[in-house]
C-alpha atoms as a PDB file:
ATOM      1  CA  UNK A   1       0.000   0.000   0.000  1.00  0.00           C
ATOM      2  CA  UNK A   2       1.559   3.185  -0.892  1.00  0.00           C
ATOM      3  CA  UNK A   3       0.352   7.010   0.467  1.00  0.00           C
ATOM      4  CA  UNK A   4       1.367   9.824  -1.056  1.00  0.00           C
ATOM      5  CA  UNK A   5       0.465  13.147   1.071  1.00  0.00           C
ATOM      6  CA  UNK A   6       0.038  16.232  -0.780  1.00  0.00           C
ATOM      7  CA  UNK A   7       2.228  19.324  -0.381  1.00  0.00           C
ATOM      8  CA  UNK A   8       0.452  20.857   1.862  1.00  0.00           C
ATOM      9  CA  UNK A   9       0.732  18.163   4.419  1.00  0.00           C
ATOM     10  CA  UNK A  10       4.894  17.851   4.190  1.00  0.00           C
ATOM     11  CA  UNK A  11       4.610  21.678   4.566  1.00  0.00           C
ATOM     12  CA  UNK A  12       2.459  21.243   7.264  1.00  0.00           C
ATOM     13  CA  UNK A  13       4.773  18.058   8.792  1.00  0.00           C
ATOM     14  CA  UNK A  14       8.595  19.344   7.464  1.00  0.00           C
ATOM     15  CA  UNK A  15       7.963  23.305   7.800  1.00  0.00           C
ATOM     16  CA  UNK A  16       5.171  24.322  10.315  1.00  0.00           C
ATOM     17  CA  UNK A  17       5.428  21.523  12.708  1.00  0.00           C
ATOM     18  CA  UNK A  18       8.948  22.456  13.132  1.00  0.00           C
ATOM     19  CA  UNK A  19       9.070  26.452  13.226  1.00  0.00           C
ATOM     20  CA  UNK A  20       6.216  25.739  16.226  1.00  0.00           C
ATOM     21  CA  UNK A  21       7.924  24.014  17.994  1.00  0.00           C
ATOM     22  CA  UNK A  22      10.801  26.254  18.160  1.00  0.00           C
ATOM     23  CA  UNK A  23       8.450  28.785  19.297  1.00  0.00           C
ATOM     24  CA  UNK A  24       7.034  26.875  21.918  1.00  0.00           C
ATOM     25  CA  UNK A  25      10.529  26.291  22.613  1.00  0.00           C
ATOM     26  CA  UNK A  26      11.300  30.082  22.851  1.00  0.00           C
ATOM     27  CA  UNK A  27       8.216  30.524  25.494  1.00  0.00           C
ATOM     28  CA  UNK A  28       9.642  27.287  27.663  1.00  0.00           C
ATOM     29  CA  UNK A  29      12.956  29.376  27.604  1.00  0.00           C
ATOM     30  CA  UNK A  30      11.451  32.845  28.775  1.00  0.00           C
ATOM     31  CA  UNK A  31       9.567  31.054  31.697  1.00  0.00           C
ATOM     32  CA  UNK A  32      13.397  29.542  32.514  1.00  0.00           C
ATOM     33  CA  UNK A  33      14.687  33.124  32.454  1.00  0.00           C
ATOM     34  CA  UNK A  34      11.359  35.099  34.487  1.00  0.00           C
ATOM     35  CA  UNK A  35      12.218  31.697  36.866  1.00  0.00           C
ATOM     36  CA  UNK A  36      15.700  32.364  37.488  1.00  0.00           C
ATOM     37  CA  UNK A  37      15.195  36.550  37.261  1.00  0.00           C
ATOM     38  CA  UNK A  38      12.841  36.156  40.433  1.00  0.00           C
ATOM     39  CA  UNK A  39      15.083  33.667  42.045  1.00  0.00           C
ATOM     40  CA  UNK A  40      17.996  36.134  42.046  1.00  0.00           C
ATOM     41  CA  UNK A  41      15.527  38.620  43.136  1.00  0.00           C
ATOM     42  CA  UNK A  42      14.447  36.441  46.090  1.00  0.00           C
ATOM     43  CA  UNK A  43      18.287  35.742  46.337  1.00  0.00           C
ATOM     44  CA  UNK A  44      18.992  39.886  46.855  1.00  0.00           C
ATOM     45  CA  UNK A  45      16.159  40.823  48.481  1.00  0.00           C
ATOM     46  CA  UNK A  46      16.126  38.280  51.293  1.00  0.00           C
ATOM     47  CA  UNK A  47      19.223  35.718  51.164  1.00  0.00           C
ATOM     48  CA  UNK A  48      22.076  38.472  50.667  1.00  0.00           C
ATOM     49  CA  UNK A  49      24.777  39.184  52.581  1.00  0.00           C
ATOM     50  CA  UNK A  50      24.303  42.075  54.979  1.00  0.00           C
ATOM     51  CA  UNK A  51      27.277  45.059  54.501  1.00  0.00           C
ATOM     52  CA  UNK A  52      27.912  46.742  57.225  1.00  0.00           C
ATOM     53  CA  UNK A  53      26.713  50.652  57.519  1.00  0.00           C
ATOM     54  CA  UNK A  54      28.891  51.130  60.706  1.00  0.00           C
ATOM     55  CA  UNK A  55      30.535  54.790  59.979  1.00  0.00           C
ATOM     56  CA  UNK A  56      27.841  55.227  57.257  1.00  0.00           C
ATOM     57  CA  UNK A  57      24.262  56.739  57.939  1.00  0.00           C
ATOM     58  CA  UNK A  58      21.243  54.674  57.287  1.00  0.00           C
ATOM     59  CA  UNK A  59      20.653  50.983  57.717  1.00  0.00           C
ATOM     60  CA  UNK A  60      23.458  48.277  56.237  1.00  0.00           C
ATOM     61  CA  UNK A  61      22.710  47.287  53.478  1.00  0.00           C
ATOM     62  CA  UNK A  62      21.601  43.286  51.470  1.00  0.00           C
ATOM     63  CA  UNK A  63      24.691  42.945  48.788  1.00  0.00           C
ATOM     64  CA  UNK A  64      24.681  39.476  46.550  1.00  0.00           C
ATOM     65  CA  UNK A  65      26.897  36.709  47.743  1.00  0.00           C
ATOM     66  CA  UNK A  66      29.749  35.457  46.225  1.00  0.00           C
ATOM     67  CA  UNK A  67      29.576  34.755  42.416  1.00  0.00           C
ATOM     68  CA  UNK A  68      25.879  34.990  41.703  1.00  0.00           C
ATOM     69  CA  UNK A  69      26.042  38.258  40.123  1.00  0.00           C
ATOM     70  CA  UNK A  70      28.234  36.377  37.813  1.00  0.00           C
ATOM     71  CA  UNK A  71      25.989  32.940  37.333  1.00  0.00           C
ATOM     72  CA  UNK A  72      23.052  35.246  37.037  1.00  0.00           C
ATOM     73  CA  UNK A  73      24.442  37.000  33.806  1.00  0.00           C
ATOM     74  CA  UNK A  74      25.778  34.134  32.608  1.00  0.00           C
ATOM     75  CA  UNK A  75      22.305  32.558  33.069  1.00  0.00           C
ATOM     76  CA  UNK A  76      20.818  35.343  31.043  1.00  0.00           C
ATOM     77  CA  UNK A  77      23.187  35.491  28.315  1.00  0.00           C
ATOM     78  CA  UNK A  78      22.838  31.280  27.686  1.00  0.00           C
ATOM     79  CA  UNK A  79      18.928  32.270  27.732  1.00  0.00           C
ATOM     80  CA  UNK A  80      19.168  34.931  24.951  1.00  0.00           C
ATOM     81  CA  UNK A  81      21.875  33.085  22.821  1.00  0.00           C
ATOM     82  CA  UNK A  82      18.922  30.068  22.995  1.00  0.00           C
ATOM     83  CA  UNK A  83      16.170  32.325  22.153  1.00  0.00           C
ATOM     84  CA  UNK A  84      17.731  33.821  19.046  1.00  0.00           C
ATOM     85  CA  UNK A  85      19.503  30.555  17.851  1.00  0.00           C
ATOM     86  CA  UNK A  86      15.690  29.318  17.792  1.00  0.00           C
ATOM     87  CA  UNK A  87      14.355  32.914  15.885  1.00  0.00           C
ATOM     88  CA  UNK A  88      16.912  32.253  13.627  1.00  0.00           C
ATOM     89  CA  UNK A  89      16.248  28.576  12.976  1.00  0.00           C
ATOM     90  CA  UNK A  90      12.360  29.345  13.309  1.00  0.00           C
ATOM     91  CA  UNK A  91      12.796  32.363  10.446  1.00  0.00           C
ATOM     92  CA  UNK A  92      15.078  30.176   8.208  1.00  0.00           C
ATOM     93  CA  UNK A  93      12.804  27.201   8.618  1.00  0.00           C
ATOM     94  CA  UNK A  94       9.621  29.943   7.554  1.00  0.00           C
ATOM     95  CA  UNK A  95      12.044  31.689   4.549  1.00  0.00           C
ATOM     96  CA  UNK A  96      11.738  28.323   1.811  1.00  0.00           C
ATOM     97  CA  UNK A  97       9.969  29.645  -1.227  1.00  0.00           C
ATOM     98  CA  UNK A  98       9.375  26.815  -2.118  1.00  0.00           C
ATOM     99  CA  UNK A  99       6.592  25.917   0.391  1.00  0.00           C
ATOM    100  CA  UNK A 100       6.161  29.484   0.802  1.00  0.00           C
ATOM    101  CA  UNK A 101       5.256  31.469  -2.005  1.00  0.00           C
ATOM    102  CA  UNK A 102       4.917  35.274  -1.894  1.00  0.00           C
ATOM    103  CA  UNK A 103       2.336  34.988  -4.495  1.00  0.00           C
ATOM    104  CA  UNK A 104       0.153  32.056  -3.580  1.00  0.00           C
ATOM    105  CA  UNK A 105      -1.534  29.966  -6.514  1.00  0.00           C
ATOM    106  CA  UNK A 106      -4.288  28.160  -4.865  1.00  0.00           C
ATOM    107  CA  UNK A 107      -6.307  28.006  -1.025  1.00  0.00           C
ATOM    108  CA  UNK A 108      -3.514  25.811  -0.151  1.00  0.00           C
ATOM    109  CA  UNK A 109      -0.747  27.999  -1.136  1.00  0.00           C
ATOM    110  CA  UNK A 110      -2.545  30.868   0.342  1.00  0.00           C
ATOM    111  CA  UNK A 111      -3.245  28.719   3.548  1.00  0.00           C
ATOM    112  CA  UNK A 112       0.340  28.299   4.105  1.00  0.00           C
ATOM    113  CA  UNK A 113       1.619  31.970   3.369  1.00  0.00           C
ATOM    114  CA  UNK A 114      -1.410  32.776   6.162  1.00  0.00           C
ATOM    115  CA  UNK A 115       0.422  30.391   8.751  1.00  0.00           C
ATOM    116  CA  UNK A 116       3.796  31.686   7.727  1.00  0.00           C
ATOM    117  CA  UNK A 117       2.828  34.883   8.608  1.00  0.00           C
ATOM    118  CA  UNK A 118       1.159  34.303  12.091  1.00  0.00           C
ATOM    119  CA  UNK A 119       4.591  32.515  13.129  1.00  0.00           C
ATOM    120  CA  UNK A 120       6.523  35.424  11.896  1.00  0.00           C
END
């Protein structure tokens, strides 16, 4: 038995499944990044190290222990090299003209041009 799908279901399957994905990757990375922003927030606000005020008006003051200034960007920068290594993929998976025409042909063609666009 042989089944031959038509184009618009390997677009669908090779092009849109894919560039999806990504961008449901790109949301599971920004809740990873708001996750780790309000844990170093928790971390300053309430786990810090206390600095002395003595010889200094006001109350002493919460500083960031050791290193997690340094995690923390590196963190962040790991979290936006993800999120535009995915764009990128995501945009060059949505650029093929041949699955995406700029001047569709038929409902199909016009269909896909219509997804295209709401992923871009």
């Amino acid at each position: 038995m042989t089944v031959h799908s038509s184009r618009f279901c390997a677009a669908l399957r090779e092009s849109v499944a894919p560039a999806l994905a990504g961008i449901i990757r790109n949301d599971q990375v920004i809740m990873l990044g708001r996750a780790a922003s309000l844990a170093m927030n928790n971390e300053m606000t309430f786990g810090g190290i206390l600095q002395s005020s003595f010889n200094q008006q006001g109350a002493a003051q919460v500083g960031p222990p050791a290193g997690s200034v340094t995690s923390f960007v590196q963190r962040e920068r790991q979290i936006a090299s993800s999120l535009e290594h995915n764009v990128e993929t995501v945009e060059t998976i949505l650029a093929d003209s041949h699955r995406f025409t700029e001047h569709p042909a038929n409902d199909e063609q016009s269909t896909l041009s219509s997804i295209k666009a709401q992923l871009m």
